[in-house]
PDB file of N, CA and C in Angstrom:
ATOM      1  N   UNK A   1       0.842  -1.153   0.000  1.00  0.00           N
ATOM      2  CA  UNK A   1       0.000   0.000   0.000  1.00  0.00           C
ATOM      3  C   UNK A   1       0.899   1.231   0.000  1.00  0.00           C
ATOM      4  N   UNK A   2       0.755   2.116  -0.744  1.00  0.00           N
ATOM      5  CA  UNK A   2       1.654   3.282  -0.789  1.00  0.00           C
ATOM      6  C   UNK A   2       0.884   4.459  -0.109  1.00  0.00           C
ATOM      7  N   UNK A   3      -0.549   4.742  -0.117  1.00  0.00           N
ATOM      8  CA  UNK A   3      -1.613   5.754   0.380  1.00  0.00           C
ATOM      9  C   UNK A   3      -2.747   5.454   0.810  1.00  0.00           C
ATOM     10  N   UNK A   4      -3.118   6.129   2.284  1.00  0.00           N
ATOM     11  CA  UNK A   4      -4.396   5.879   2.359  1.00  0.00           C
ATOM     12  C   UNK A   4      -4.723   7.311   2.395  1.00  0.00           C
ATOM     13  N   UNK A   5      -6.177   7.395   2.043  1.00  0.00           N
ATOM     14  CA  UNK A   5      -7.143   8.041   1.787  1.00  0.00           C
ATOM     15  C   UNK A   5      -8.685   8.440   2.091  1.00  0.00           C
ATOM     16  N   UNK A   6      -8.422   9.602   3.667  1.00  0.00           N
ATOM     17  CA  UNK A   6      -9.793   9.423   4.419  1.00  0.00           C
ATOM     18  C   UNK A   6     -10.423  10.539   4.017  1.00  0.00           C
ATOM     19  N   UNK A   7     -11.726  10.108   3.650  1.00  0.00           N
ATOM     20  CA  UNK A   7     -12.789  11.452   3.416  1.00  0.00           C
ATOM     21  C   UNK A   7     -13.351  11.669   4.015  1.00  0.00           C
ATOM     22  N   UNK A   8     -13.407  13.260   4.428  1.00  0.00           N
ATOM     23  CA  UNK A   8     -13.903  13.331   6.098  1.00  0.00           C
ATOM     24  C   UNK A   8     -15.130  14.196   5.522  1.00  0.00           C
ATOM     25  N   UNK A   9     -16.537  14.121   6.080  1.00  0.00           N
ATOM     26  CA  UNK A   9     -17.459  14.909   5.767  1.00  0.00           C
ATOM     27  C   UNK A   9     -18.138  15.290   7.384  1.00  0.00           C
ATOM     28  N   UNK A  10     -19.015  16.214   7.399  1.00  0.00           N
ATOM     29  CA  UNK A  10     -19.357  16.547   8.902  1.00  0.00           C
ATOM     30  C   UNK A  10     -20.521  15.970   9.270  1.00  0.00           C
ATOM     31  N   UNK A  11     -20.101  14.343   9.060  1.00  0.00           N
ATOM     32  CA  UNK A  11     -21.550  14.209   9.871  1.00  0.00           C
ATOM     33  C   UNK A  11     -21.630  12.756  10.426  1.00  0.00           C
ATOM     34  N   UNK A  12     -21.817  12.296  11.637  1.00  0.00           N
ATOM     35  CA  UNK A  12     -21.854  11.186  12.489  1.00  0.00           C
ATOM     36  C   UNK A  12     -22.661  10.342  12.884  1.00  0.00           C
ATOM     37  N   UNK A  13     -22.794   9.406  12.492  1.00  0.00           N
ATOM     38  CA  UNK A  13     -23.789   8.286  12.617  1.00  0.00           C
ATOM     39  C   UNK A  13     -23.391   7.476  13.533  1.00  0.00           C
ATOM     40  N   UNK A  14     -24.568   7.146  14.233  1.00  0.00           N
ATOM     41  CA  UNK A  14     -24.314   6.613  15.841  1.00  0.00           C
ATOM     42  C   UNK A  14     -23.261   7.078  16.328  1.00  0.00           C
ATOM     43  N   UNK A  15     -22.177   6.194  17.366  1.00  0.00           N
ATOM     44  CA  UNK A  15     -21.343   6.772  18.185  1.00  0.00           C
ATOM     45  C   UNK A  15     -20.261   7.069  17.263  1.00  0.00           C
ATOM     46  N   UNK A  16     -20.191   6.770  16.091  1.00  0.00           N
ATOM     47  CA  UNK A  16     -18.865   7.041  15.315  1.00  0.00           C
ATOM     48  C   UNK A  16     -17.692   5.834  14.878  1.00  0.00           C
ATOM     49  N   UNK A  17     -16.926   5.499  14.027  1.00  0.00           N
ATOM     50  CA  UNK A  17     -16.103   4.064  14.218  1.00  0.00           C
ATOM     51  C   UNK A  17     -14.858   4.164  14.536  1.00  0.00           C
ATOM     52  N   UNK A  18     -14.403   3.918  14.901  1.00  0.00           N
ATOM     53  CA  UNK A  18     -12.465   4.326  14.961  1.00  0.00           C
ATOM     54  C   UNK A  18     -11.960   3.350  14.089  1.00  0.00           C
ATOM     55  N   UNK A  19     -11.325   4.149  13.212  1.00  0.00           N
ATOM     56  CA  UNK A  19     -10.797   3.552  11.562  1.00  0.00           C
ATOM     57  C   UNK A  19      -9.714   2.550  11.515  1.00  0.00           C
ATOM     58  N   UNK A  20      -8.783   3.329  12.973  1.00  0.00           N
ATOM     59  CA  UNK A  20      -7.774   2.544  13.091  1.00  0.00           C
ATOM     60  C   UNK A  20      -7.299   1.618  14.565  1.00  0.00           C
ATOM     61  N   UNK A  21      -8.469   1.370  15.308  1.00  0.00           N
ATOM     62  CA  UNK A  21      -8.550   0.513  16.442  1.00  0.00           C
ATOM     63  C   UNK A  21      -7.501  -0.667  16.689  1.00  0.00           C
ATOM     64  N   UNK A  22      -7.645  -1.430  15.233  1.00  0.00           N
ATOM     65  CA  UNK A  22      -7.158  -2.733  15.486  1.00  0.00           C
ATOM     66  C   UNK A  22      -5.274  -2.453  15.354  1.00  0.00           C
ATOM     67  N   UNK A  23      -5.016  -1.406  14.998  1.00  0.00           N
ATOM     68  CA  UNK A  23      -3.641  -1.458  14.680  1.00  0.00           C
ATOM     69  C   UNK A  23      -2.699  -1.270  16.605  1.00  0.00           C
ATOM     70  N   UNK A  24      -4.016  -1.262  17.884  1.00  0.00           N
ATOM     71  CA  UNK A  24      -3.409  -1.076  18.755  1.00  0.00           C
ATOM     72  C   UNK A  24      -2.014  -1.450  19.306  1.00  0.00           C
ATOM     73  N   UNK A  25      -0.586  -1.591  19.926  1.00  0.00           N
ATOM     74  CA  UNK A  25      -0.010  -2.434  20.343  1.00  0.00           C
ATOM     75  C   UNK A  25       0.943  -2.884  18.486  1.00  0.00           C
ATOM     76  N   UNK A  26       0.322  -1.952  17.632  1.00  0.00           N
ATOM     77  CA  UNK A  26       1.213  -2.556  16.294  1.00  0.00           C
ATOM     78  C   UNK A  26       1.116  -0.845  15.350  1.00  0.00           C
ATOM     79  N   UNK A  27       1.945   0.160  15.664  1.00  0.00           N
ATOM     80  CA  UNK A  27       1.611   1.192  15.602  1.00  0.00           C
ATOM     81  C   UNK A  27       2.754   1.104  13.653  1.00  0.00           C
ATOM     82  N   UNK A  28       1.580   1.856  13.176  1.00  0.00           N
ATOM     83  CA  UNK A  28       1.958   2.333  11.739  1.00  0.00           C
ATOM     84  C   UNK A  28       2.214   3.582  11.495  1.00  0.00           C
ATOM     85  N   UNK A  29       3.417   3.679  10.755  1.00  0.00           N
ATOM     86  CA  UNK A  29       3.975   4.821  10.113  1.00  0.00           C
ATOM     87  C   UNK A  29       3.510   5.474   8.993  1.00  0.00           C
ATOM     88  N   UNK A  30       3.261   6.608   9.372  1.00  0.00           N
ATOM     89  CA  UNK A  30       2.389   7.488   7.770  1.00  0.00           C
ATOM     90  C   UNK A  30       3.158   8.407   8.035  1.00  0.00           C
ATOM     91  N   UNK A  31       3.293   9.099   7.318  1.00  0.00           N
ATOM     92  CA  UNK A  31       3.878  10.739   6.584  1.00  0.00           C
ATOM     93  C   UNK A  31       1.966  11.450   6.404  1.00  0.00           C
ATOM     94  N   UNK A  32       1.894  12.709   6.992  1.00  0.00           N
ATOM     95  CA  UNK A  32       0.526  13.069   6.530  1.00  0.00           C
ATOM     96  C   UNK A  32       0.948  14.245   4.897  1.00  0.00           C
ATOM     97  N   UNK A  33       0.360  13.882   4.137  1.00  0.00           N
ATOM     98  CA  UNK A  33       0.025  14.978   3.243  1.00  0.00           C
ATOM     99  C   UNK A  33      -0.723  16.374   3.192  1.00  0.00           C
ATOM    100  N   UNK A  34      -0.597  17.247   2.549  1.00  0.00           N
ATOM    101  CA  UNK A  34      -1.526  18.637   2.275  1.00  0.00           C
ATOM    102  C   UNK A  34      -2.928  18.036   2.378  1.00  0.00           C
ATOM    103  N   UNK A  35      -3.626  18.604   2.819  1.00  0.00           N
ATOM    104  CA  UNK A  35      -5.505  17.971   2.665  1.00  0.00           C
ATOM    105  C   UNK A  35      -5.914  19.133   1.565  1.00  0.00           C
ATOM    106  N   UNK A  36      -7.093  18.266   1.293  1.00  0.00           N
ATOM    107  CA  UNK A  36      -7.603  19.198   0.040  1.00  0.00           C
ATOM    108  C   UNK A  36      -8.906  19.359   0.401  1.00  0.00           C
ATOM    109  N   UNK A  37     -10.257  20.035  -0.290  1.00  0.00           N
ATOM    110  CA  UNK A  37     -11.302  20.042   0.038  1.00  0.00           C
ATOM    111  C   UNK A  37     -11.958  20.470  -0.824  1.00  0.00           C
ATOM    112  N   UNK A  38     -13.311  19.937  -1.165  1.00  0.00           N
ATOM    113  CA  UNK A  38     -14.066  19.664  -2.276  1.00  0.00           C
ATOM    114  C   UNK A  38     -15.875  19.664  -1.569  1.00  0.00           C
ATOM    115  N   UNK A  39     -15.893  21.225  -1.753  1.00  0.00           N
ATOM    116  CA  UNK A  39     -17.588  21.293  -1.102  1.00  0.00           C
ATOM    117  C   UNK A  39     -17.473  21.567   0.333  1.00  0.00           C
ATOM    118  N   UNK A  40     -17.883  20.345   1.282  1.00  0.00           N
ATOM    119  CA  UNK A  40     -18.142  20.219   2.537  1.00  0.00           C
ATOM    120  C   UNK A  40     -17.026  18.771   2.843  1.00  0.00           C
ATOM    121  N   UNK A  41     -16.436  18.355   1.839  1.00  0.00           N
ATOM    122  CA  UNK A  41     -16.062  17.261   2.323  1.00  0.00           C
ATOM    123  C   UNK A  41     -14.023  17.490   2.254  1.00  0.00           C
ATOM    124  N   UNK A  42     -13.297  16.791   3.610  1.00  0.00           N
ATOM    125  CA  UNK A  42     -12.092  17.259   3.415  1.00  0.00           C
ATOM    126  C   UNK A  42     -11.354  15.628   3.351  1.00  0.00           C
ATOM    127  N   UNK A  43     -10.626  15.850   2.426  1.00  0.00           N
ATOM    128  CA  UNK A  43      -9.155  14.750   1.819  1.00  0.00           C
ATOM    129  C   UNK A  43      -8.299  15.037   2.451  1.00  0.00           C
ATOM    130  N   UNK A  44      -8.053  13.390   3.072  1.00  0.00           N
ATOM    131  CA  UNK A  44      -6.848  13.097   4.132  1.00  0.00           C
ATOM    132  C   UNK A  44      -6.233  12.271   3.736  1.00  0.00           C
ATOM    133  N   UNK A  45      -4.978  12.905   3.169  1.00  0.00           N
ATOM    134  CA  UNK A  45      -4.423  11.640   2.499  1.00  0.00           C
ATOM    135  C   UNK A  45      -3.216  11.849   3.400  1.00  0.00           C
ATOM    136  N   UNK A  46      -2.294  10.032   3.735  1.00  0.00           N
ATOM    137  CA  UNK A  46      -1.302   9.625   4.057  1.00  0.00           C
ATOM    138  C   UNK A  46      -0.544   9.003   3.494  1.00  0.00           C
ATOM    139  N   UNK A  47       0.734   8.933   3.348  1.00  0.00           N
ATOM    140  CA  UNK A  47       1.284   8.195   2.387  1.00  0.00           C
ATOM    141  C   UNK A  47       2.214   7.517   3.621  1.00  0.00           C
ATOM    142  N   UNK A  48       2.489   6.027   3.093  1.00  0.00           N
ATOM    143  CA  UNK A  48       3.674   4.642   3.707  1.00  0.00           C
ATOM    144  C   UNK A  48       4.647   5.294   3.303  1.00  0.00           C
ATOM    145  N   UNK A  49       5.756   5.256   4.356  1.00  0.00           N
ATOM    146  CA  UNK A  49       6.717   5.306   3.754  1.00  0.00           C
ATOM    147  C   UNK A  49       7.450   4.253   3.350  1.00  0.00           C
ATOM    148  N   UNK A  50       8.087   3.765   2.367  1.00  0.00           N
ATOM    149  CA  UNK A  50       8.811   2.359   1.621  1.00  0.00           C
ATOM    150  C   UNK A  50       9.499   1.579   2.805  1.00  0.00           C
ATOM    151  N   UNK A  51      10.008   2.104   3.353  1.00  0.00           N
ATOM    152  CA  UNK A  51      10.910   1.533   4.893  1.00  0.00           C
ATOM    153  C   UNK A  51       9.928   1.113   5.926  1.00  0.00           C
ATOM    154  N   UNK A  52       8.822   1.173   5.962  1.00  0.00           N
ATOM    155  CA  UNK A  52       7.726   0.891   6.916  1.00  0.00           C
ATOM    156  C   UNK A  52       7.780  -0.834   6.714  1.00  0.00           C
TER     157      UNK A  52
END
């Protein structure tokens, strides 16, 4: 995987999910990128770094 890619919009259904729960105890390396935004909705992109 070279990027992930969260689209964040403002609005919450039930209590909400935590995206990245299971990685507890096994912590991952991202670099965050510039966010962008399109309307109401904002781009979260992360990129792996190759050495990860």
């Amino acid at each position: 995987m070279d990027e992930i890619v969260v689209l964040l919009a403002p609005v919450l259904l039930g209590s909400g999910t935590r995206l990245f729960d299971c990685t507890v105890g096994h912590p991952i390396a991202l670099e965050p990128a510039p966010p962008s935004t399109a309307g109401r909705v904002t781009n979260l992109r992360y990129r792996v770094p190759k050495n990860a």
